[in-house]
Protein backbone atom coordinates (compact mmCIF):
# COMPACT_ATOMS: atom_id res chain seq x y z
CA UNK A 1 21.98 -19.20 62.96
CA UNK A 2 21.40 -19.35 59.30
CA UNK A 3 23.61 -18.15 56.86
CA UNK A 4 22.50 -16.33 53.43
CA UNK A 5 24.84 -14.80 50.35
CA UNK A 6 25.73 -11.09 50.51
CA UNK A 7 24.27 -10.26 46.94
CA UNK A 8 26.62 -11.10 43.95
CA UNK A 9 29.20 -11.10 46.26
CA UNK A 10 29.82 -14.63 46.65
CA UNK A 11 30.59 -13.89 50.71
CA UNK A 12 28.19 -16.10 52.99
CA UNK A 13 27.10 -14.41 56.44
CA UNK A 14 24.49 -14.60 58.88
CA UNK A 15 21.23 -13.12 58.46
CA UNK A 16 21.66 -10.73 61.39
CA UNK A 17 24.40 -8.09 61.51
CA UNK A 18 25.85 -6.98 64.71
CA UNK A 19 26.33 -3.33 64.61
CA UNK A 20 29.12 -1.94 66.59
CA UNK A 21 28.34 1.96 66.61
CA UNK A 22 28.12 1.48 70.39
CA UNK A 23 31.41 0.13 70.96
CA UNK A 24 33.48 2.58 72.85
CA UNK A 25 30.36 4.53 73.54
CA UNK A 26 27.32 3.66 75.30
CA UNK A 27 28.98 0.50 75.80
CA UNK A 28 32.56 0.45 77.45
CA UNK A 29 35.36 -1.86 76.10
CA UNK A 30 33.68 -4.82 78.74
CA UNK A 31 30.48 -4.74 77.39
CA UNK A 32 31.27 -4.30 73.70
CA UNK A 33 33.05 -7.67 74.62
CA UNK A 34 30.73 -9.04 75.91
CA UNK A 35 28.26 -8.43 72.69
CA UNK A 36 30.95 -9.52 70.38
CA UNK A 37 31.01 -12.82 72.51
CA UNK A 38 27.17 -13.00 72.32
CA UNK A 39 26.88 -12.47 68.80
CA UNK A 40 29.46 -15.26 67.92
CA UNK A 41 27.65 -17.80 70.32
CA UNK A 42 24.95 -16.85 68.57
CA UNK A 43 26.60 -17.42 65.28
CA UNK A 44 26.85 -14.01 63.96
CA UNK A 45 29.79 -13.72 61.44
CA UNK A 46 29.26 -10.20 59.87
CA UNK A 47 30.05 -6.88 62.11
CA UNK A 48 29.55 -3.76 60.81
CA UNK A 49 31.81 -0.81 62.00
CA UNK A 50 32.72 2.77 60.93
CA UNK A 51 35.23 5.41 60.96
CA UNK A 52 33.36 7.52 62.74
CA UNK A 53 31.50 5.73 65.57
CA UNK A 54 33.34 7.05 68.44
CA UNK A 55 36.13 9.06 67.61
CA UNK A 56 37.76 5.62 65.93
CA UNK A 57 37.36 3.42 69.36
CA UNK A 58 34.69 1.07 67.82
CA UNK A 59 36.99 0.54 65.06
CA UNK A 60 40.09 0.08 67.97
CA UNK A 61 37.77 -2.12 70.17
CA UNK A 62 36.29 -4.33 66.95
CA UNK A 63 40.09 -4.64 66.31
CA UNK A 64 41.21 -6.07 69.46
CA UNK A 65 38.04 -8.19 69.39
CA UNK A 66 38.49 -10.33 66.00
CA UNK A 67 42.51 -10.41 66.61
CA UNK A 68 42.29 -14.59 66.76
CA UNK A 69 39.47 -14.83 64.27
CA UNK A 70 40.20 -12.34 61.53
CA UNK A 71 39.46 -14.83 58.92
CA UNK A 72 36.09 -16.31 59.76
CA UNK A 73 34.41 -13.06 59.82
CA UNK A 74 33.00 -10.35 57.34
CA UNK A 75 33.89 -6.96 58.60
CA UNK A 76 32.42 -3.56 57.12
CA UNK A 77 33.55 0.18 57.88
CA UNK A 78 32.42 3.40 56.20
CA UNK A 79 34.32 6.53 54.83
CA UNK A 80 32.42 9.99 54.47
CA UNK A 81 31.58 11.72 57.40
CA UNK A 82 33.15 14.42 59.06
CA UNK A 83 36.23 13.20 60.60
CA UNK A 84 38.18 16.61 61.43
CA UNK A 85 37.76 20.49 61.24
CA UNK A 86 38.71 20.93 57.78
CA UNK A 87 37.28 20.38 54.36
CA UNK A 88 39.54 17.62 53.90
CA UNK A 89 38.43 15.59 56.31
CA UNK A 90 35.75 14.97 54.83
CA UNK A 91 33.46 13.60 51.34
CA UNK A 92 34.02 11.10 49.26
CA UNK A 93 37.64 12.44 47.59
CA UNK A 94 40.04 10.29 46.46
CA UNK A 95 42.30 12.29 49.43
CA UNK A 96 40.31 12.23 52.20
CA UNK A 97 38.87 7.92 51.13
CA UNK A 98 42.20 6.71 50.39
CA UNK A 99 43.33 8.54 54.32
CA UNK A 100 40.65 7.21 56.15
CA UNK A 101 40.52 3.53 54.76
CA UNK A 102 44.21 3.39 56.14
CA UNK A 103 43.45 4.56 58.99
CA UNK A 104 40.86 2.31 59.79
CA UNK A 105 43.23 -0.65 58.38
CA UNK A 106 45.47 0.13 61.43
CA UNK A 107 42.53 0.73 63.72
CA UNK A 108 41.20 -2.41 63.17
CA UNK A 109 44.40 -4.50 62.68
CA UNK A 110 43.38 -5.74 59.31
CA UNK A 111 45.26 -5.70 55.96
CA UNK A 112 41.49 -5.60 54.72
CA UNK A 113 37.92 -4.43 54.37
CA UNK A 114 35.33 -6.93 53.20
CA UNK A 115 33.58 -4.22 52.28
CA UNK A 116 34.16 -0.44 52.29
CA UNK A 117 30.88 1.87 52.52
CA UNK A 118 30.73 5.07 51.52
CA UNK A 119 28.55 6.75 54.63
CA UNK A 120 26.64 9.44 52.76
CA UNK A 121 26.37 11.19 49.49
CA UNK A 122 29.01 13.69 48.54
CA UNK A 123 27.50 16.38 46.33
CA UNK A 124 30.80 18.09 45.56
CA UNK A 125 33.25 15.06 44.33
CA UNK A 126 32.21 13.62 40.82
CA UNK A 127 30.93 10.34 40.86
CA UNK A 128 33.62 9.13 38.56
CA UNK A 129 36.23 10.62 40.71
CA UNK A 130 34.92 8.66 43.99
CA UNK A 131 34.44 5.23 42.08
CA UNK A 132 38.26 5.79 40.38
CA UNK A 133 39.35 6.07 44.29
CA UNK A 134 37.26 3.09 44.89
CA UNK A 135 39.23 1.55 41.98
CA UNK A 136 42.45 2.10 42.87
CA UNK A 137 41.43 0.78 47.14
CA UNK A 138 39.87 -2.76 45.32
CA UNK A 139 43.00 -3.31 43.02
CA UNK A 140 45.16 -2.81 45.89
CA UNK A 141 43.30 -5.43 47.83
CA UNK A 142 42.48 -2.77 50.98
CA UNK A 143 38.98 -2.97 49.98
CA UNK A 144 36.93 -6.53 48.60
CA UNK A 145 34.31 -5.00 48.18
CA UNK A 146 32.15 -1.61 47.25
CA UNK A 147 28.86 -0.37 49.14
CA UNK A 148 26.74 2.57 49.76
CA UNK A 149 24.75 4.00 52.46
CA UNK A 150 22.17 7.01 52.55
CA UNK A 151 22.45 7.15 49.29
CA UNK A 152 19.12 7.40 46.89
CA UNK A 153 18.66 4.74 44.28
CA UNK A 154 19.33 7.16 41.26
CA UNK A 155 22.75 7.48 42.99
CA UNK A 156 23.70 3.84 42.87
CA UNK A 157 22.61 3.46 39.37
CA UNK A 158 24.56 6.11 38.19
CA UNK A 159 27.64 5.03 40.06
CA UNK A 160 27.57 1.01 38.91
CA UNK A 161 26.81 2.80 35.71
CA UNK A 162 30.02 4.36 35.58
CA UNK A 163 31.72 1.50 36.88
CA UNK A 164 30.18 -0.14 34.10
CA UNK A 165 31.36 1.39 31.56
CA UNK A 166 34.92 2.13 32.84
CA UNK A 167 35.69 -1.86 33.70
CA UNK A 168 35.64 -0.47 37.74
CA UNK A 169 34.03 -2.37 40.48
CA UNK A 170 30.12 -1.87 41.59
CA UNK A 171 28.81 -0.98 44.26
CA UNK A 172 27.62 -4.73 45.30
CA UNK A 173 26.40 -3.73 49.20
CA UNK A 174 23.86 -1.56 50.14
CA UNK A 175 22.90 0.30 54.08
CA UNK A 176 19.52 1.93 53.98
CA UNK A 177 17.67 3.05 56.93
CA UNK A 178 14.79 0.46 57.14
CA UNK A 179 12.17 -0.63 59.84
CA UNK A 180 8.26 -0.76 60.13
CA UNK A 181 8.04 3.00 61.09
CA UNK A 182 10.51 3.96 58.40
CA UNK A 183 9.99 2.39 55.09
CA UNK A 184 11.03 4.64 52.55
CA UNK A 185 13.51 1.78 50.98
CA UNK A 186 10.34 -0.40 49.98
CA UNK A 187 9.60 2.06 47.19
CA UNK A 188 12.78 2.33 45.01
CA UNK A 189 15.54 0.70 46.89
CA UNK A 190 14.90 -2.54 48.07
CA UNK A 191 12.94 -3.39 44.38
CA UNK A 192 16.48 -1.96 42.78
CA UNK A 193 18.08 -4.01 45.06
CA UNK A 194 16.38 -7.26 44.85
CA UNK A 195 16.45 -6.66 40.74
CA UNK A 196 20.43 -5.99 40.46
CA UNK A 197 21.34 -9.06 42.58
CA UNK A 198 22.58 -6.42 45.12
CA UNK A 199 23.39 -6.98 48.67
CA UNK A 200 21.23 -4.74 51.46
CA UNK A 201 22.18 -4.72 55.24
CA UNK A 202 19.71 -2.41 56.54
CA UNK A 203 19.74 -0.27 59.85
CA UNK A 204 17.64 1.06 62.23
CA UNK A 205 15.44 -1.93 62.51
CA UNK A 206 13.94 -0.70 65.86
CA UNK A 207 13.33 3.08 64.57
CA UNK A 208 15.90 4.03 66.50
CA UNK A 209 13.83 2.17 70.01
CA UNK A 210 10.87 3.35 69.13
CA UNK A 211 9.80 -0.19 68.33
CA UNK A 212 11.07 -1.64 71.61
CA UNK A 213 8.00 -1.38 73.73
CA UNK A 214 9.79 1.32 76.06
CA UNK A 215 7.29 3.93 74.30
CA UNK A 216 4.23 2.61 74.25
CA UNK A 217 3.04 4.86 76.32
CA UNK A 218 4.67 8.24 75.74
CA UNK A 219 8.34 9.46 76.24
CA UNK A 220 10.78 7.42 77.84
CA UNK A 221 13.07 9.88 79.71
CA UNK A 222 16.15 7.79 79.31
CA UNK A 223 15.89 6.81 75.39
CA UNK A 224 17.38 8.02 72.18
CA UNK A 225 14.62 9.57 70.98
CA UNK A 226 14.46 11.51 74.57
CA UNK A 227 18.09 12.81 74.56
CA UNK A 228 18.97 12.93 70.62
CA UNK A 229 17.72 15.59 68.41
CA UNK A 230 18.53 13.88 65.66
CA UNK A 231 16.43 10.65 66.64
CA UNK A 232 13.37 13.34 67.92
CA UNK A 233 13.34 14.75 64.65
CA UNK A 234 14.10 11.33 62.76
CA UNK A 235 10.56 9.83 64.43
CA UNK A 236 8.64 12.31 65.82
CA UNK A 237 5.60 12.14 63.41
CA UNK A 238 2.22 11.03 65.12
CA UNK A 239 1.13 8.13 63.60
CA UNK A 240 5.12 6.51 63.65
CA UNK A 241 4.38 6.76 67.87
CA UNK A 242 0.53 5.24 67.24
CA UNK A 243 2.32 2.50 65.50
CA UNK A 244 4.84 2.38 68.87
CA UNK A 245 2.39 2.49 70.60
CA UNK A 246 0.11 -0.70 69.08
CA UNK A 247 3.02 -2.53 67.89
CA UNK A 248 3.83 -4.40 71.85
CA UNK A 249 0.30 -5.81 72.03
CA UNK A 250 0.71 -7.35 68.63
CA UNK A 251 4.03 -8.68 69.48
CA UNK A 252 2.58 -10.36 72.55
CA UNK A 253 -0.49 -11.72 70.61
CA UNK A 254 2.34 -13.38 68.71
CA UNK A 255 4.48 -14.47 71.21
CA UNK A 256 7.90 -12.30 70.50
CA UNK A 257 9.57 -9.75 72.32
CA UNK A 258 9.11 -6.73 70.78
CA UNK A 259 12.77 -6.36 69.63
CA UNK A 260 12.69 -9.89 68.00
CA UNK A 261 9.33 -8.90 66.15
CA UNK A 262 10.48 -5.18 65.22
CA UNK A 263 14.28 -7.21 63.39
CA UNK A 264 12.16 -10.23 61.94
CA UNK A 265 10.25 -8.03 59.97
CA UNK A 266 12.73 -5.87 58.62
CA UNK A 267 14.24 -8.91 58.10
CA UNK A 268 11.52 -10.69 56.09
CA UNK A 269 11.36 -8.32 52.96
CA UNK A 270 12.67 -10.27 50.08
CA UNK A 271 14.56 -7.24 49.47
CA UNK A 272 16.66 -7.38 52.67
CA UNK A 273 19.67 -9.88 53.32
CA UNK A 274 20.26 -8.89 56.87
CA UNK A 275 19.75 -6.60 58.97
CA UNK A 276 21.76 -4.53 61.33
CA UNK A 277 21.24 -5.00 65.06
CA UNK A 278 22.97 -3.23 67.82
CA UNK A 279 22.76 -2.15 71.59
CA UNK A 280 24.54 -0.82 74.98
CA UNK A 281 24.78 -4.22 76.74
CA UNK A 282 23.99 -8.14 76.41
CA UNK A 283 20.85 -7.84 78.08
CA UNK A 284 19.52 -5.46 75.47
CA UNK A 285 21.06 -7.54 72.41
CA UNK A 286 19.41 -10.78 73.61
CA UNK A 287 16.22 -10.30 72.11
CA UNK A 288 17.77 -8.85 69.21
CA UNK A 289 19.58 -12.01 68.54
CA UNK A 290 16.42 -14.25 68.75
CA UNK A 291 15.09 -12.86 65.73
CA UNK A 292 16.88 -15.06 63.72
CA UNK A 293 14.50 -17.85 65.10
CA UNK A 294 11.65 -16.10 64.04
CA UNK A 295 9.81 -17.50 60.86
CA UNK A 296 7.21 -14.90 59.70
CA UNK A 297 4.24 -16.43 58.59
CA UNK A 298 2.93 -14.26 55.42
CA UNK A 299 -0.11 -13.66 57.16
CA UNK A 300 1.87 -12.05 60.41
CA UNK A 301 3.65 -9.94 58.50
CA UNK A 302 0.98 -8.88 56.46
CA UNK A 303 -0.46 -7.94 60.50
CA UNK A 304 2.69 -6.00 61.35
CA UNK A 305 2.58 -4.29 58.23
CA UNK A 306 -0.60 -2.87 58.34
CA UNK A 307 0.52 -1.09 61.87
CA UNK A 308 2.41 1.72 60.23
CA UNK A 309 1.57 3.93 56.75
CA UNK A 310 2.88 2.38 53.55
CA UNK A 311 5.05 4.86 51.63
CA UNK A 312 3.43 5.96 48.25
CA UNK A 313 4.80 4.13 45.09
CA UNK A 314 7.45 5.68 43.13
CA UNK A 315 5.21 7.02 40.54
CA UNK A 316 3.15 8.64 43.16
CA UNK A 317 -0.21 7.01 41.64
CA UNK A 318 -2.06 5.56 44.21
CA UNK A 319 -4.84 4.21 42.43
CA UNK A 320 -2.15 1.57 40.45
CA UNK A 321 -1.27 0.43 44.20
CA UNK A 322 -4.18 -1.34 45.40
C-alpha cells in the first residue's frame, strides 16, 4: 500500500485508515483481530479509535492488538461525547479532556496519542479554554498531535486562530463525514483543508452502506440504515437512494466492487489524505482494502460524480459554479 504525509504533520501513513468503531461491537474480540491482521497485511499503519466506541472495548481491544508494534503505527482516539450521566462527563473542558485522554492512555496501553480528536463541537466551553487543555496534553507529550471532527470550518479557523496567537498547537488533523452521497465537506472544508496544509481522514465513505450495493433495490432488512435511526435519518433523502441505487451498475461497468469504488472516490479528492474504512468481519473489509489499488482515471470520477447532487458553493451563487 502506498503511503502519503498526514498534513503538516510530518507523520507518513497509508492512504486508507482502518476504523475500529466496530471493535468490541459488531465484531467480537476474534474478528476485530482478525481485521487488525488484515489491515497490516495489507499495509495499513494508521487506526483510528475512540473513547466512546463501545463502552471503551475498542480502545481495550486496539490495545491488546498493537502491544508488539506500538511504534510502527499511527493511532488516533477522540474526546467529547457523552461518556457518563453527568455534565462532566462530557464537552470539550479542560476536566472532563484531560480525564478521558488518561483513560484512554491506559485503555490502549500507550504513553501516547498520535493524535487526539476532539469528537464534536462543544458550544458551552470557550474555544480558548479547550485549546489551553489541548496545550497543556501536547506539552506533556500525552497528545502529538491536535484534530477535529464534526466541526464546521469557521470552527477550525477560529481555534488555529487562537492557537496562533497564543504560541499553542493547531489543530493539524481533520474527520469530516465524506462520501459520494454526502458531500457537504467539498464546499468549505476540504478547500480549507487542502489551503492550510491540513491533514483530513474522512469517514463514512460508504454513506453509512448505502453505497455497498446491498440497497440497490430498496431496504435491506439487516443494514444500518434498517436498524439505526440515526443512519435512517442521516440518508434517507430520495435522490441519495437513486444514487444507491445506480451507483452498482457503474461500479461493474468499471470493474470494482462497489465498496472499492464507493472508498476510491472519497479517496481521490485532492482534499482528502485518507480515508476511514471499517466493518464487522474480514470478509466485509476485503473490498474495502482493495481500494487502495484503485487509480481513478479523471474521467471515472468525473462519472461517479455526476451520480449524486453536488452541494451548492459556499456563496450560494450558482450561476459562478458552472
Amino acid at each position: 500500500m502506498k503511503t502519503t504525509w498526514l498534513g503538516r504533520t510530518g507523520i507518513e501513513v497509508s492512504t486508507l485508515c482502518a476504523g475500529t468503531m466496530a471493535y468490541g461491537g459488531d465484531a467480537d474480540e476474534a474478528a476485530s483481530a482478525a481485521m487488525f491482521a488484515a489491515c497490516r497485511d495489507a499495509g495499513v499503519n494508521f487506526f483510528d479509535c475512540a473513547n466512546v466506541y463501545n463502552g471503551g472495548q475498542a480502545e481495550e481491544i486496539l490495545g491488546r492488538l498493537i502491544a508488539g508494534s506500538r511504534d510502527q503505527l499511527v493511532i488516533t482516539s477522540k474526546t467529547g461525547y457523552v461518556i457518563g450521566p453527568t455534565g462532566n462527563d462530557r464537552g470539550n473542558n479542560r476536566r472532563h479532556v484531560v480525564a478521558s485522554v488518561e483513560a484512554s492512555l491506559r485503555r490502549l496501553g500507550t504513553d501516547r496519542l498520535d493524535v487526539l480528536f476532539f469528537h464534536k463541537w462543544d458550544p458551552v466551553t470557550p474555544l480558548d479554554e479547550v485549546m489551553r487543555a489541548a496545550e497543556d496534553l501536547v506539552r506533556s507529550g500525552k497528545v502529538l498531535h491536535l484534530g477535529a471532527s464534526n466541526w464546521a470550518s469557521w470552527q477550525y479557523m477560529k481555534a488555529n486562530g487562537i492557537a496562533e496567537r497564543r504560541g499553542w498547537p493547531p489543530i493539524d488533523v481533520l474527520q469530516p463525514m465524506y462520501s459520494l452521497v454526502k458531500r457537504q465537506a467539498e464546499v468549505e472544508i476540504l478547500p480549507m483543508a487542502e489551503s492550510e496544509g491540513l491533514g483530513v481522514i474522512s469517514y463514512s465513505p460508504l454513506g453509512g452502506g448505502l453505497l455497498t450495493g446491498k440497497y440497490a433495490r430498496g431496504p435491506a432488512e439487516d443494514g444500518r440504515l434498517t436498524r439505526d435511526h440515526r443512519y435512517n435519518a442521516r440518508y434517507g433523502q430520495e435522490w441519495m437512494h437513486q444514487t444507491a441505487a445506480a451507483f452498482p451498475g457503474l461500479a461493474e461497468e468499471l470493474g470494482h466492487h462497489p465498496v472499492s469504488l464507493a472508498v476510491a472516490w472519497a479517496g481521490a479528492h485532492p482534499g482528502v489524505t485518507c480515508p476511514i474504512i471499517g466493518a464487522r468481519s474480514t470478509e466485509q473489509l476485503a473490498p474495502a482494502l482493495k481500494a487502495a489499488e484503485i487509480a481513478l482515471t479523471d474521467e471515472d470520477y468525473a462519472r461517479v460524480s455526476a451520480l449524486a447532487i453536488a452541494p451548492p458553493p459556499a456563496t450560494d451563487r450558482l450561476e459562478e459554479s458552472v
